[in-house]
C-alpha atoms as a PDB file:
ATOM      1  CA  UNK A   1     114.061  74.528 139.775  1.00  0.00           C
ATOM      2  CA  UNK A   2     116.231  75.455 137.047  1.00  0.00           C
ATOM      3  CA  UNK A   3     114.668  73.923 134.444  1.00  0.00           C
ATOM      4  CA  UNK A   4     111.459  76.391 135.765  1.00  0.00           C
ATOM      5  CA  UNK A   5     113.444  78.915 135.121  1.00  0.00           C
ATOM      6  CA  UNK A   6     114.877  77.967 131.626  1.00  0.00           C
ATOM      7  CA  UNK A   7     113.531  80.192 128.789  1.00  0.00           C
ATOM      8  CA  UNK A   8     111.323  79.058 125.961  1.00  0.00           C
ATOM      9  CA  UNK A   9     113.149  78.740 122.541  1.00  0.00           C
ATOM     10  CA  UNK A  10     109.463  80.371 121.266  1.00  0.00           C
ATOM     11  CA  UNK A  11     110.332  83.364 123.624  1.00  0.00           C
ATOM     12  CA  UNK A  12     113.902  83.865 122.602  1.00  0.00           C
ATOM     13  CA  UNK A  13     112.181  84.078 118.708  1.00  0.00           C
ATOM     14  CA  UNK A  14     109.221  86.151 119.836  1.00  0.00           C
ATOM     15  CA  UNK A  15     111.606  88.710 121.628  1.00  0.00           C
ATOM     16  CA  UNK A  16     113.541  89.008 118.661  1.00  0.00           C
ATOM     17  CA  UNK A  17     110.526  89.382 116.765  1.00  0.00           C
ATOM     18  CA  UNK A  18     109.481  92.077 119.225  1.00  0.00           C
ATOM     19  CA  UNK A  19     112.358  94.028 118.686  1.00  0.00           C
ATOM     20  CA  UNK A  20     111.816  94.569 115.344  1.00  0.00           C
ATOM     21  CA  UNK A  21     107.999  95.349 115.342  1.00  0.00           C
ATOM     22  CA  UNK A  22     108.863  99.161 115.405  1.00  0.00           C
ATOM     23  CA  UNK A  23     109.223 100.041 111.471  1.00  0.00           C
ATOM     24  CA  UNK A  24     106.370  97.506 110.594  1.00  0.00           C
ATOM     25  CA  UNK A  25     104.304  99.566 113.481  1.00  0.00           C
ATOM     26  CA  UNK A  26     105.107 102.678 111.649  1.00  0.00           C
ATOM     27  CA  UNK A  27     104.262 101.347 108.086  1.00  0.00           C
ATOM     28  CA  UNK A  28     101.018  99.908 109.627  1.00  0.00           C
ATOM     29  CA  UNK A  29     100.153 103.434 111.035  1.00  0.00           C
ATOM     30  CA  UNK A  30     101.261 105.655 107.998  1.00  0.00           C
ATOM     31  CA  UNK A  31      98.895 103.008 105.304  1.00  0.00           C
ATOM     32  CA  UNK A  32      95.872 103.676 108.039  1.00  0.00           C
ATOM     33  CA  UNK A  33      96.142 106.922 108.100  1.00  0.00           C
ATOM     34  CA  UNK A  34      96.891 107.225 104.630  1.00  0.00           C
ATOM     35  CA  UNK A  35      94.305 109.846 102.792  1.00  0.00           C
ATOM     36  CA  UNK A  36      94.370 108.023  99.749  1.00  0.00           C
ATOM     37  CA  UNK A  37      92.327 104.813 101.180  1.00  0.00           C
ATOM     38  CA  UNK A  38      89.893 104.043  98.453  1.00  0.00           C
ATOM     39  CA  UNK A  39      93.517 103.573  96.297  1.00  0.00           C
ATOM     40  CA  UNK A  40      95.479 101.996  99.005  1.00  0.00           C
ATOM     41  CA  UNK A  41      93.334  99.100 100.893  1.00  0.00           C
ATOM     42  CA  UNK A  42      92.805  97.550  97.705  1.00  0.00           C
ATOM     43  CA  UNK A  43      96.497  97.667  96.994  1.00  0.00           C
ATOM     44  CA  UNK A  44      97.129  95.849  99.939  1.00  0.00           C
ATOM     45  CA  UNK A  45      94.551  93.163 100.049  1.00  0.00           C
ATOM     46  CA  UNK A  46      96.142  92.481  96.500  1.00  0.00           C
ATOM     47  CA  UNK A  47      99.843  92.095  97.792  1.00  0.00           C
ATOM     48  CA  UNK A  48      97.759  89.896 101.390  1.00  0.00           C
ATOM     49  CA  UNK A  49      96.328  87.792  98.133  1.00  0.00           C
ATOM     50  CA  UNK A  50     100.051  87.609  96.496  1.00  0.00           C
ATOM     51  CA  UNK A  51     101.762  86.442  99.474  1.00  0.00           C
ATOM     52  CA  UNK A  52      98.881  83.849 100.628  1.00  0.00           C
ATOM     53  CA  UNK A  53      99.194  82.382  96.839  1.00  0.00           C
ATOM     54  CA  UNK A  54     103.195  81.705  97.692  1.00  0.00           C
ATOM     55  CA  UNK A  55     103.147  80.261 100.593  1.00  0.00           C
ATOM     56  CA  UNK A  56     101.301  77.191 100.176  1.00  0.00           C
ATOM     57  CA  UNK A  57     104.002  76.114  97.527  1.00  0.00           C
ATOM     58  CA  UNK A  58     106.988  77.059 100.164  1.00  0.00           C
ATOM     59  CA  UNK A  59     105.255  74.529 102.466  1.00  0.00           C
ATOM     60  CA  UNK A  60     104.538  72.331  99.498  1.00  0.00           C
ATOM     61  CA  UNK A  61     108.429  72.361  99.027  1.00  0.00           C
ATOM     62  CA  UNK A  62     109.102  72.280 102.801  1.00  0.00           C
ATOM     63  CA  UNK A  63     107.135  68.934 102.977  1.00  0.00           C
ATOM     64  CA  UNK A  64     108.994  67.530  99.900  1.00  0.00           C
ATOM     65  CA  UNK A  65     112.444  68.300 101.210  1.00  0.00           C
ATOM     66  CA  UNK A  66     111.977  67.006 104.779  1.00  0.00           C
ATOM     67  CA  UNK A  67     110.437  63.789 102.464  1.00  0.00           C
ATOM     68  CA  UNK A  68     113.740  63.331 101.306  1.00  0.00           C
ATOM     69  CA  UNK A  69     115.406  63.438 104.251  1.00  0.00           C
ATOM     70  CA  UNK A  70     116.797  60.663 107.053  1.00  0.00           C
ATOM     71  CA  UNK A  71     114.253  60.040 109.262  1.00  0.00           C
ATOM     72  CA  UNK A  72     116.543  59.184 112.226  1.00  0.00           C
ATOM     73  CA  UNK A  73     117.205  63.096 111.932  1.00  0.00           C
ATOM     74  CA  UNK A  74     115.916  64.528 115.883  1.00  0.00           C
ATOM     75  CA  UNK A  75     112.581  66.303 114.449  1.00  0.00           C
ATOM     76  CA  UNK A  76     112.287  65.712 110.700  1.00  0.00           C
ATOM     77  CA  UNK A  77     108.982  63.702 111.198  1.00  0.00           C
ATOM     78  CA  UNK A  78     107.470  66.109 113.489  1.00  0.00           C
ATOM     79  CA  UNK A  79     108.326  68.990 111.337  1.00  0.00           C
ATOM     80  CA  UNK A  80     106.856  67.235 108.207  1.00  0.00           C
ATOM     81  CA  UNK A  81     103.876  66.640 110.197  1.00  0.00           C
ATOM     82  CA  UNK A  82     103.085  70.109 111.547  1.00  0.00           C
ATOM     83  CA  UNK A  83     103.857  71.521 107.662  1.00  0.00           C
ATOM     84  CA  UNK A  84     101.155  68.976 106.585  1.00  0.00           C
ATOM     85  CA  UNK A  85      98.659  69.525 109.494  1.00  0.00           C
ATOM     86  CA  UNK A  86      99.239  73.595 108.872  1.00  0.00           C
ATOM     87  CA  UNK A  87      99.066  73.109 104.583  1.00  0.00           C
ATOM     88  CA  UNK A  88      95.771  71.619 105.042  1.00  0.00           C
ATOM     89  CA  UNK A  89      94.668  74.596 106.984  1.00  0.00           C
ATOM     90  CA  UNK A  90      96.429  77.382 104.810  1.00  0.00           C
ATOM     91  CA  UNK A  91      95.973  75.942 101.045  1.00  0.00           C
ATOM     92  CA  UNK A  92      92.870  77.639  99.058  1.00  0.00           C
ATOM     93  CA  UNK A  93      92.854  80.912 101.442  1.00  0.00           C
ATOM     94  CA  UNK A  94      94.706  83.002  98.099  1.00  0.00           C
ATOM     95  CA  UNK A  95      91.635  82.016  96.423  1.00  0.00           C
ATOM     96  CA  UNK A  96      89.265  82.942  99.064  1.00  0.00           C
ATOM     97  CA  UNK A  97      90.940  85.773  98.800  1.00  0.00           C
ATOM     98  CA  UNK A  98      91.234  86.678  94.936  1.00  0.00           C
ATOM     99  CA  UNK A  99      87.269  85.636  95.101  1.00  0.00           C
ATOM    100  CA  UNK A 100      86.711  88.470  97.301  1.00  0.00           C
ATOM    101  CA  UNK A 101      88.324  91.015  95.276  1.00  0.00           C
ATOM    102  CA  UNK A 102      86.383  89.515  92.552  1.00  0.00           C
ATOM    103  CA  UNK A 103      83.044  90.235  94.356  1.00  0.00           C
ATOM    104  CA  UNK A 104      84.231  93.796  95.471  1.00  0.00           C
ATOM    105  CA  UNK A 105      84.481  94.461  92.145  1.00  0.00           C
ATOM    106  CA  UNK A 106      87.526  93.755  90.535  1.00  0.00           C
ATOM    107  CA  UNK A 107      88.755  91.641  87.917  1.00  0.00           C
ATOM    108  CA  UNK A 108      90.303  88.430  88.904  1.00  0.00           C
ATOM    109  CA  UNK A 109      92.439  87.813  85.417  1.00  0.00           C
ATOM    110  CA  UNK A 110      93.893  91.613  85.770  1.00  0.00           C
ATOM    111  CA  UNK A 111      94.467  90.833  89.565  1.00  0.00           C
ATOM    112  CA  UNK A 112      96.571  87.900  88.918  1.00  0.00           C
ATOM    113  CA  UNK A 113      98.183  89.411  86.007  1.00  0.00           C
ATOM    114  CA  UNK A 114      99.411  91.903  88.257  1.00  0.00           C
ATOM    115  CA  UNK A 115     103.367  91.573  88.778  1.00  0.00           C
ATOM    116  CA  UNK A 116     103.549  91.319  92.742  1.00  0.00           C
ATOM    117  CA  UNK A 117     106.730  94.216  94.173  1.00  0.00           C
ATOM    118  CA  UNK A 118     110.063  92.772  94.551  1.00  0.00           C
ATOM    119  CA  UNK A 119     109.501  92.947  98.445  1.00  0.00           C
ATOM    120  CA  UNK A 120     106.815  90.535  97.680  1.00  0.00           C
ATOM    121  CA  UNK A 121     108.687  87.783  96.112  1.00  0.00           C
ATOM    122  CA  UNK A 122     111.737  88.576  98.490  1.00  0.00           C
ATOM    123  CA  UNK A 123     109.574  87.498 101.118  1.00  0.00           C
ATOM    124  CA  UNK A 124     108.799  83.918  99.839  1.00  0.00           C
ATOM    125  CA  UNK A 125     111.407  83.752  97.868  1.00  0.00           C
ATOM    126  CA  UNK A 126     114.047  83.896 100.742  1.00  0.00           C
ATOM    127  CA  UNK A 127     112.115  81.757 102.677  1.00  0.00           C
ATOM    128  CA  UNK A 128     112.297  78.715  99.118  1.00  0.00           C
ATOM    129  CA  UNK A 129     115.891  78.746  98.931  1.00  0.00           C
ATOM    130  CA  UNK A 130     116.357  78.203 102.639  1.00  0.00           C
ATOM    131  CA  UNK A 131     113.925  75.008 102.409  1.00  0.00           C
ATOM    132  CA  UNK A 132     114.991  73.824  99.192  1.00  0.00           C
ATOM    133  CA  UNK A 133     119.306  74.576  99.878  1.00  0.00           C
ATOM    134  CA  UNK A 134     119.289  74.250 103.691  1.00  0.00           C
ATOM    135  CA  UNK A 135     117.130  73.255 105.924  1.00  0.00           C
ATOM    136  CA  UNK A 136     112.882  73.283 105.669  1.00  0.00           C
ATOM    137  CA  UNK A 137     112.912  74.336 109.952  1.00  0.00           C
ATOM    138  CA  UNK A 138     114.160  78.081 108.878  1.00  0.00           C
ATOM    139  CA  UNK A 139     110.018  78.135 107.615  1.00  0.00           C
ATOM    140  CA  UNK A 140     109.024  78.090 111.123  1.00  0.00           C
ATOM    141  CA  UNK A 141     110.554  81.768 111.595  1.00  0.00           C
ATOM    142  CA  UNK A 142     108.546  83.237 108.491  1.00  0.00           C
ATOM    143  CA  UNK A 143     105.281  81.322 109.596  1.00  0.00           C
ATOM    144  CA  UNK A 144     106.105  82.634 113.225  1.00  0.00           C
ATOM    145  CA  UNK A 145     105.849  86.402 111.881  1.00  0.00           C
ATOM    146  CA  UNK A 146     102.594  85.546 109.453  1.00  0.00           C
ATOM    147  CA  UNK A 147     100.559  84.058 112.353  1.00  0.00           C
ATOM    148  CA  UNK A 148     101.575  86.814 115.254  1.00  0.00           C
ATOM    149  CA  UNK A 149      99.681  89.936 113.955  1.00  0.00           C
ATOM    150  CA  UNK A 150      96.189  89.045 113.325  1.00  0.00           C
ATOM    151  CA  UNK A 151      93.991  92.106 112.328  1.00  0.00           C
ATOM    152  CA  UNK A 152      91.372  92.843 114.923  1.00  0.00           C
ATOM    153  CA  UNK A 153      87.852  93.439 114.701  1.00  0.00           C
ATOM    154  CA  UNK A 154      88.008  96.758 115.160  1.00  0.00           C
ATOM    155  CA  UNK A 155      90.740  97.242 112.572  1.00  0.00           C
ATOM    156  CA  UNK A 156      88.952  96.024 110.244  1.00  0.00           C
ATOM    157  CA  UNK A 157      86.162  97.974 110.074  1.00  0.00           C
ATOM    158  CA  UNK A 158      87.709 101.178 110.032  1.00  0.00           C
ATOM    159  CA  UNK A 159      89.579 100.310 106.510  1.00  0.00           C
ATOM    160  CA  UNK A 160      86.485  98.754 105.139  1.00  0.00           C
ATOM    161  CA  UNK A 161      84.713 102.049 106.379  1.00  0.00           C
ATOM    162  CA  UNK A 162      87.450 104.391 104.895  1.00  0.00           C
ATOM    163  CA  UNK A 163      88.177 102.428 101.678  1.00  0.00           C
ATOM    164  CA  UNK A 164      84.412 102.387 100.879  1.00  0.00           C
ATOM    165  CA  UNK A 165      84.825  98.941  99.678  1.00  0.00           C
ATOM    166  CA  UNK A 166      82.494  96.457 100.536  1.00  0.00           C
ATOM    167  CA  UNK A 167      82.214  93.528 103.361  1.00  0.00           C
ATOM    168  CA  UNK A 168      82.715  91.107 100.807  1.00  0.00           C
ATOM    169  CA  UNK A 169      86.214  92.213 100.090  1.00  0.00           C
ATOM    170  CA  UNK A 170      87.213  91.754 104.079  1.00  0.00           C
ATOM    171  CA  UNK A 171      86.085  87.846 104.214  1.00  0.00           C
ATOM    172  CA  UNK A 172      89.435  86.249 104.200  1.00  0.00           C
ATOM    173  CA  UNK A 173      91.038  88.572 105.914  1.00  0.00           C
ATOM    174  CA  UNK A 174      88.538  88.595 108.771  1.00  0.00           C
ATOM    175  CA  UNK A 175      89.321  85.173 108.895  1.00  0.00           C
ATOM    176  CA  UNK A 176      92.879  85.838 109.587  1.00  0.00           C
ATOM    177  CA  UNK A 177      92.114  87.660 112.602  1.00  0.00           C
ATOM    178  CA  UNK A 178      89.948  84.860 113.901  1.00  0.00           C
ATOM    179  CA  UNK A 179      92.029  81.712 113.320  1.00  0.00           C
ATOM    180  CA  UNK A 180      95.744  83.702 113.236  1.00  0.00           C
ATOM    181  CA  UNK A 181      95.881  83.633 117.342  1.00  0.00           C
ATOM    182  CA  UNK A 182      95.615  79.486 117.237  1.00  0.00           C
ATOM    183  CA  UNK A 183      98.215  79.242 114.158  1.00  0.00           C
ATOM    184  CA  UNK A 184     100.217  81.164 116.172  1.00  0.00           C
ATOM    185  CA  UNK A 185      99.952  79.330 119.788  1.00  0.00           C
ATOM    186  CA  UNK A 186     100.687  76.118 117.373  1.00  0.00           C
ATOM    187  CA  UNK A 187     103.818  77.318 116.025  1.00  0.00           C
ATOM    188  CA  UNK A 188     104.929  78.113 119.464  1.00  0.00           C
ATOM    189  CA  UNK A 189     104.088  75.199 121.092  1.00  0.00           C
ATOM    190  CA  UNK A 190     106.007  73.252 118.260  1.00  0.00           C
ATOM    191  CA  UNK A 191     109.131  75.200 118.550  1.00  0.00           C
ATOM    192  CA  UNK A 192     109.190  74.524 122.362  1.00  0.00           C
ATOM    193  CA  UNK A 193     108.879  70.355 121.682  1.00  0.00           C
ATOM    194  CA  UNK A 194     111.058  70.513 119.142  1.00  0.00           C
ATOM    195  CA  UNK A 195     114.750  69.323 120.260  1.00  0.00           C
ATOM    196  CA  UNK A 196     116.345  72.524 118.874  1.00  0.00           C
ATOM    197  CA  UNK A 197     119.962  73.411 118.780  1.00  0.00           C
ATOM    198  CA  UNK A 198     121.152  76.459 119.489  1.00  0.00           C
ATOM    199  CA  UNK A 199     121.736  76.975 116.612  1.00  0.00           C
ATOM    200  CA  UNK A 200     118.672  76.021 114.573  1.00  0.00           C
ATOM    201  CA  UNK A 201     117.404  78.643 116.723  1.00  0.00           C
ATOM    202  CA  UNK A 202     119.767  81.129 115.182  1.00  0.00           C
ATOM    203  CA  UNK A 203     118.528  80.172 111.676  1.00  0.00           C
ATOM    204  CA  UNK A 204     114.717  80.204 112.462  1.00  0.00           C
ATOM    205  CA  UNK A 205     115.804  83.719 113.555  1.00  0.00           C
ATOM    206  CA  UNK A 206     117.156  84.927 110.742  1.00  0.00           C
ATOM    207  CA  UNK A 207     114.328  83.778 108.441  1.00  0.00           C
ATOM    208  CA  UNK A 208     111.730  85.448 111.087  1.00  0.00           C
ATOM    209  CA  UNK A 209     113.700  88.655 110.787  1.00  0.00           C
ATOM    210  CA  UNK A 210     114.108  88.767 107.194  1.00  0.00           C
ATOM    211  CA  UNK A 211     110.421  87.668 106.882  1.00  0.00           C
ATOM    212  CA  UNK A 212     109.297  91.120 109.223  1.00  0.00           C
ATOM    213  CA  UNK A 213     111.812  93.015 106.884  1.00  0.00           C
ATOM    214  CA  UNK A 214     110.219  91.971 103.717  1.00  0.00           C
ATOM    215  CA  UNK A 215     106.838  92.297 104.999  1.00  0.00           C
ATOM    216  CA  UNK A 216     107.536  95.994 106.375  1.00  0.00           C
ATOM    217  CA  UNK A 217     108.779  96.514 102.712  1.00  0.00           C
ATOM    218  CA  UNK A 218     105.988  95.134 101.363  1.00  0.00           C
ATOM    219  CA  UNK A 219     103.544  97.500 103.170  1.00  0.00           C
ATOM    220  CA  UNK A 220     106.019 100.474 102.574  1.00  0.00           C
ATOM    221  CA  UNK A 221     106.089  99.951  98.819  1.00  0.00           C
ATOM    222  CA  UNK A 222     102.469 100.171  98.179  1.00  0.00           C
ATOM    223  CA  UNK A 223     100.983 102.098  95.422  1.00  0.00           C
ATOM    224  CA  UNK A 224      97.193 103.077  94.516  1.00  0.00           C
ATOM    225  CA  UNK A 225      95.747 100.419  92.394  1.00  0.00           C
ATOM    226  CA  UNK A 226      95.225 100.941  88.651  1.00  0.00           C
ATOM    227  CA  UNK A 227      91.547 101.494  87.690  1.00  0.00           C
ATOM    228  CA  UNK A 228      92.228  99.146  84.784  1.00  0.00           C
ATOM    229  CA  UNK A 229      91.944  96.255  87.734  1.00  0.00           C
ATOM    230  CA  UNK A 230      87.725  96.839  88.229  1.00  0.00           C
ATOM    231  CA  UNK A 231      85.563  94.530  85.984  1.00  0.00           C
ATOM    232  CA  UNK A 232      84.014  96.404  83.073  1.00  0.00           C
ATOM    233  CA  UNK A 233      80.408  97.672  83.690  1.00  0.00           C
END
């Protein structure tokens, strides 16, 4: 009976999550009601495309660390094996996604020449250290927060309607929304097998919190895109 009762390590993370869904609800709701949205959708399917092209090489590094590491440890295998099985499934998306911009119009070379926001590389570059100088399980908070807010449908449409760009440009991200929802019941259900300490909780925590305040930052910070980023006529 009381282990019936016991609550999910994936539901002590998503509550915290939860609780801090509030400013990256607002940011959300000011950038789609923005009245600049042929500026600002492209803006942020650039910085979607900047943080898709870092995270395969956090995972990359993730997989290299745990390779290094005793295997007698309680989950290393298992970890190593869920960052593999979820790599395979996440590498090439940030150039699904620069293709699209490319056939909405823009200009790949300018795109990547672009220098992603601080937030941006705050984002991954929080979640390196903690892989490469501690321990490769803190990943499992930022991946929690990526994989938990898939774009619907519906959403969808109205910024591809409003930004006047074209279906083309919504491909990988429509993509998201469709696959997100099983990335997400993965991580879960991995978190539960896992045999995690208290407190590896607490450190998966703090990456999933810093990841939703570096993503809300992200989203925050964006400017209208440069007209210099279209492909010549």
């Amino acid at each position: 009976m009381a282990d019936s009762l016991a609550v999910r390590n994936s539901e002590i993370l998503r509550a915290k999550m939860m609780m801090c869904t509030g400013p990256l609800d607002a940011v959300f709701s000011r950038l789609w009601a923005n009245e600049n949205p042929k500026e600002l959708v492209p803006a942020f399917l650039i910085m979607l495309h900047q943080i898709m092209r870092a995270s395969v090489p956090v995972m990359e590094a993730a997989i290299r660390k745990l390779s290094e590491m005793d295997s007698s440890d309680a989950f290393v295998e298992q970890l190593k094996d869920y960052y593999e099985h979820h790599l395979s499934e996440e590498r090439d998306h940030d150039v699904w996604a620069l293709d699209d911009l490319e056939a909405a119009g823009f200009d790949p070379d300018e795109v990547l020449r672009l220098m992603p926001a601080p937030a941006v590389a705050r984002l991954a570059g929080a979640q390196r250290y903690w892989v490469e100088h501690h321990h490769p399980v803190t990943l499992l908070g930022c991946i929690m927060v990526l994989e938990s807010f898939p774009p619907s449908t519906e959403i969808i449409d109205k910024i591809r309607d409003s930004s006047g760009l074209p279906e083309v440009a919504f491909r990988t991200f429509r993509l998201h929304g469709r696959v997100d929802p099983f990335h997400s019941a993965e991580v879960r259900a991995l978190i539960d097998c896992l045999p995690l300490t208290s407190n590896d909780i607490a450190q998966i925590a703090t990456s999933l919190i810093a990841c939703m305040e570096s993503l809300t930052e992200c989203i925050a910070g964006l400017k209208p895109i440069k007209r210099n980023l279209l492909k010549a006529a």
